[in-house]
Structure formats: C-alpha cells, structure tokens
Protein backbone atom coordinates (compact mmCIF):
# COMPACT_ATOMS: atom_id res chain seq x y z
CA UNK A 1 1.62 -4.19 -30.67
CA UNK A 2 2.68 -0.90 -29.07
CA UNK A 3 1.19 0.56 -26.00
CA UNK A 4 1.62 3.39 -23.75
CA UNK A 5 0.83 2.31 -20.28
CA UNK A 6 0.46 5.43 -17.64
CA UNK A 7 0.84 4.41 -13.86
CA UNK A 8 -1.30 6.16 -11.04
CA UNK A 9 0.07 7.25 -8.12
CA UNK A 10 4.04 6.50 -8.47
CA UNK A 11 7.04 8.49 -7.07
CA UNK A 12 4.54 10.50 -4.74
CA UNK A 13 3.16 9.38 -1.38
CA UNK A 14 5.88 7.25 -0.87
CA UNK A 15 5.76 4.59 -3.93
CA UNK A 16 9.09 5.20 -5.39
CA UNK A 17 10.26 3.36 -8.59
CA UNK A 18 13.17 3.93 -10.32
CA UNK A 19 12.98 3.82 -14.23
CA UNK A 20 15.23 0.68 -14.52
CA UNK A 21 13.34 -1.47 -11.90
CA UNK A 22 10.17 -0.64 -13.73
CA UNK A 23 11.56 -1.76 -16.82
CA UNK A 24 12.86 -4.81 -15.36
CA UNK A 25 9.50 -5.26 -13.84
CA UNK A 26 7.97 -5.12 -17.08
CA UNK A 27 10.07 -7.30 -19.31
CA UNK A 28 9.60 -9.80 -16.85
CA UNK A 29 6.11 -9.51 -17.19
CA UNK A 30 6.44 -10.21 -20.78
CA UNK A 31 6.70 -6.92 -22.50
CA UNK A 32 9.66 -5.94 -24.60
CA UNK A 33 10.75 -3.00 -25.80
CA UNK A 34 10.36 -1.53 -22.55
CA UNK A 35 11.00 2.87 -22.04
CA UNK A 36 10.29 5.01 -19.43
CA UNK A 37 9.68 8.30 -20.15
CA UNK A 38 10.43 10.83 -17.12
CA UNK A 39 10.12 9.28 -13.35
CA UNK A 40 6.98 9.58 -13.35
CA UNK A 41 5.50 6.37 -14.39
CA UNK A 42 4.75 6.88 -17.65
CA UNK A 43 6.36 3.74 -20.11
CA UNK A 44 5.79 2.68 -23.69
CA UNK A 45 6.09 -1.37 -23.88
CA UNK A 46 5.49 -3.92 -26.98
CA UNK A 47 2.97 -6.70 -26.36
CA UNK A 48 2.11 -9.97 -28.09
CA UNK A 49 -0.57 -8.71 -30.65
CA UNK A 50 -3.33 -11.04 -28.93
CA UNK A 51 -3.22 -9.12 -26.15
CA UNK A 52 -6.38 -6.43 -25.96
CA UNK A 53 -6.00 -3.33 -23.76
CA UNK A 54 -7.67 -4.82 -20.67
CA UNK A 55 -4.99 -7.68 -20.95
CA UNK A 56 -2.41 -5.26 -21.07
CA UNK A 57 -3.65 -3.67 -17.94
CA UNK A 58 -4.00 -6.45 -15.85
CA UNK A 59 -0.90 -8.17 -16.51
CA UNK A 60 1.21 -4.55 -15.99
CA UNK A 61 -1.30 -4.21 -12.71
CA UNK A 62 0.08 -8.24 -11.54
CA UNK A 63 3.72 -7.41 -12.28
CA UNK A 64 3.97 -3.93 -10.31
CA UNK A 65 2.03 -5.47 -7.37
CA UNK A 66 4.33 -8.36 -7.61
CA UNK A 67 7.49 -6.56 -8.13
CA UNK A 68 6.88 -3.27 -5.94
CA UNK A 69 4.16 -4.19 -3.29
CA UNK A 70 1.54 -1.41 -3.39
CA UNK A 71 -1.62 -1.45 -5.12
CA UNK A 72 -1.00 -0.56 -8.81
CA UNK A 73 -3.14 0.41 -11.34
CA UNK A 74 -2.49 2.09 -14.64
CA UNK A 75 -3.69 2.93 -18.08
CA UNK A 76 -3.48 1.46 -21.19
CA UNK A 77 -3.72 3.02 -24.44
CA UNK A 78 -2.26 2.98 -27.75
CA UNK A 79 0.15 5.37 -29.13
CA UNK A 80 -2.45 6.14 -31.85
CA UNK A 81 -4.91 7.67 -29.10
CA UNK A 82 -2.59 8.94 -27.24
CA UNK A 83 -1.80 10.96 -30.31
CA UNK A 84 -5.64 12.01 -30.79
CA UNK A 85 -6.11 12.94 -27.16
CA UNK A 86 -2.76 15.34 -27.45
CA UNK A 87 -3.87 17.23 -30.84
CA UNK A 88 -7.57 17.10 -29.71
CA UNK A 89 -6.61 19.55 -26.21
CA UNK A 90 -8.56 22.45 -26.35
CA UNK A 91 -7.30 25.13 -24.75
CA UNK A 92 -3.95 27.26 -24.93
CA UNK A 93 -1.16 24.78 -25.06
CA UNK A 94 1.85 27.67 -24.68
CA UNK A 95 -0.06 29.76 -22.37
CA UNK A 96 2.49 31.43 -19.64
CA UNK A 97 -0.52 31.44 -16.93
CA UNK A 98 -2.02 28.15 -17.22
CA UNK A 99 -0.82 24.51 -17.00
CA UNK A 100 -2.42 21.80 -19.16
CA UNK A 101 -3.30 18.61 -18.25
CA UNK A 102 -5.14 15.23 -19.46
CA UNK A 103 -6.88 13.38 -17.50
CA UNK A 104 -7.02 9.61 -18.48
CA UNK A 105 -9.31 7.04 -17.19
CA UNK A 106 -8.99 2.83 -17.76
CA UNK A 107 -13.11 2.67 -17.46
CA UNK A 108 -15.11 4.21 -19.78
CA UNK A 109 -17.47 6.58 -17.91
CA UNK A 110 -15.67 7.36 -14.88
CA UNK A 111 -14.62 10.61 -16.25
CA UNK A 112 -18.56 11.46 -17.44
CA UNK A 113 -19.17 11.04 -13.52
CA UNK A 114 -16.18 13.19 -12.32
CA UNK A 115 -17.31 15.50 -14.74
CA UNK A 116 -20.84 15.60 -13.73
CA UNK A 117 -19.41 15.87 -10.13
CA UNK A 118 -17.14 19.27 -11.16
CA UNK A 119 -18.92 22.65 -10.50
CA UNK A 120 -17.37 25.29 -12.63
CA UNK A 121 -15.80 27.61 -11.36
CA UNK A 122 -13.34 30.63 -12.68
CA UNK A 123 -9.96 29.37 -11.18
CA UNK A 124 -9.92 26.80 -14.24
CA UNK A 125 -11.37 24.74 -17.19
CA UNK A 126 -12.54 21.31 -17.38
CA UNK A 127 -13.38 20.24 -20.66
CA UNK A 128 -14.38 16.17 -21.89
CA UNK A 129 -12.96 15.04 -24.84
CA UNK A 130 -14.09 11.37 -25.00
CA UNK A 131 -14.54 8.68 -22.77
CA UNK A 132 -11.15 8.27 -21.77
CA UNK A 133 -9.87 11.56 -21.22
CA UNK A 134 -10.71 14.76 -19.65
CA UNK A 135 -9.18 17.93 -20.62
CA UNK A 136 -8.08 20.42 -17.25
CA UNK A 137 -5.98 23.63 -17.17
CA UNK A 138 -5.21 25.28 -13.81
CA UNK A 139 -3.43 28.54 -13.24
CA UNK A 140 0.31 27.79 -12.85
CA UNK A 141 1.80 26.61 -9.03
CA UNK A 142 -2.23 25.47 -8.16
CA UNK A 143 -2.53 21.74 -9.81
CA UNK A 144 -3.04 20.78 -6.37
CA UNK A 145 -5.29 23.48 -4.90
CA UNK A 146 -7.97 24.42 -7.38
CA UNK A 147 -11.50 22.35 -6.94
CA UNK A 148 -11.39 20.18 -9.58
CA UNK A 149 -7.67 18.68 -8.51
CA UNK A 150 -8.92 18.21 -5.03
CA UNK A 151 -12.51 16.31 -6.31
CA UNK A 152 -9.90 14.24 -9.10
CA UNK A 153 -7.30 13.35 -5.82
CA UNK A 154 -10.15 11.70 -3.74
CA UNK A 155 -10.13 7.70 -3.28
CA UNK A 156 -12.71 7.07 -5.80
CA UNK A 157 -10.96 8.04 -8.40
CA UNK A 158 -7.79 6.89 -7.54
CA UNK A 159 -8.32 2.98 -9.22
CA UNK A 160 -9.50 4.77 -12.56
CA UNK A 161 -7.48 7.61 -13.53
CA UNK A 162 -4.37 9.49 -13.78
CA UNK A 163 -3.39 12.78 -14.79
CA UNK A 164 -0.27 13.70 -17.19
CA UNK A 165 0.69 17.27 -18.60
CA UNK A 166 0.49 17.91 -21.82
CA UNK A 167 3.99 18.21 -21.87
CA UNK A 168 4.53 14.83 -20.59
CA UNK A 169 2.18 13.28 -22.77
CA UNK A 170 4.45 15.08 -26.27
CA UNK A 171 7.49 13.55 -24.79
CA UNK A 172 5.58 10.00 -24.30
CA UNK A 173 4.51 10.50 -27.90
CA UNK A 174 8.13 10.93 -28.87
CA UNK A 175 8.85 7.73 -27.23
CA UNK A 176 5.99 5.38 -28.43
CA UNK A 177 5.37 6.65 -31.70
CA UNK A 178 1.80 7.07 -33.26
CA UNK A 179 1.20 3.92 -34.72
C-alpha cells in the first residue's frame, strides 16, 4: 500500500537530511518504492498491505531515530487523503498576498485543541477541515510571525503535527498518486 509520510521538524534547527540518506533510511526500514519530494521531509513509500497507518508511523519514527539520532516523528497518510485535504482548502489557492498552508496532525484531536487555543485575529485565517488537518493562510514573508504560527511552533505541538504548503503538498500528490 502507498503512503505519504510527512516528517516534523527536518532541515531546520539543525536536523539536516539529505534526500538519499532518507531514502536509504527508509528502505532499510522496509519500505520500497521510496521518493522524496523537495528537502523538506516530505516522502511517498510502499508498505506491506498489513501494515495500518500507526504501523507505518512507528516503524518510519524507529528508523529515523536509528539512522539520524534526533527525535523523529512524522505523519502518515494515504495518498487518497492527502488528495481530499488538497481539493478540500478553502481559501484562495493563487492569491499574490497570502500563503497557504495545511496543517497535519498524527492524533486525532490535537488540531480541535490548537484550534480551540487560536484567537482570531485579522493578520490571517485558520480554518478546520477534519481531524487531521487544519487549514492556515498568512500574509506572504510572515509564516513565522503571525499568532497562530507562533501558538503551532510551541513544544506541545511539536510530537503531533507538521505544516506543508499547499504547494508542497500538489507536488507530493504528483509523486504518490491518489490511490
């Protein structure tokens, strides 16, 4: 079975991994069909079809801790909802002001709590669309400053989610098909 497995925290704050060495990592690990897509730890992998989500997650988790020493954690979904959450974004996706983002979780109702912990403001939108993904977009050059990326940076969060752009996530989609 195909997944798309999304890694927190790599090639900033000092984890660097080069796409070969994660695939290398990977295969290892047991998955095959192994591509990166960007350096920014985003890979679509094959797994034996016994293997749920949370399987795929923890063995991925093992073999980057293993193979790269830092504490790794990722998230796995399928091509199918990665699809979903792409089409489902609700805001402007060509919009020359604004950059969009998805914000993924591997634990269903984190994101209802970050959410809950957001205070709107007018700098950007926060919008759910699930339990696995929170839609964000933040004026251009201020991912990093606005309130919501500074509440979504802290530690809590850091074991449960990632964030992609939607940009990143169509070229991922490219990779790992839909199916």
């Amino acid at each position: 079975m195909r997944w798309v497995v999304l890694l927190r925290g790599v090639n900033v704050n000092g984890i660097g991994i080069r796409s070969a060495a994660l695939s290398a990592c990977l295969q290892r690990a047991g998955f095959t069909g192994v591509r990166s897509v960007l350096a920014s730890g985003n890979v679509a992998v094959d797994a034996p079809d016994d293997l749920t989500a949370p399987d795929v997650r923890a063995r991925a988790e093992a073999a980057l801790r293993e193979g790269f020493g830092y504490d790794a954690w990722v998230v796995v979904l399928t091509p199918a909802r990665l699809a979903e959450i792409a089409a489902g974004y609700p805001f402007a996706r060509d919009d020359e002001h604004w950059q969009p983002y998805c914000v993924f979780t591997s634990e269903p109702g984190r994101l209802a709590e970050l959410a809950g912990a957001h205070v709107p403001n007018e700098v950007e939108e926060v919008q759910p669309g699930g339990d696995d993904v929170l839609y964000w977009r933040c004026p251009k050059g201020a991912s990093t400053d606005t309130p919501f990326a500074k509440l979504s940076a802290a530690a809590r969060w850091k074991p449960s989610t990632t964030t992609r752009n939607l940009r990143t996530v169509d070229r991922l989609l490219a990779v790992a098909g839909r199916d």
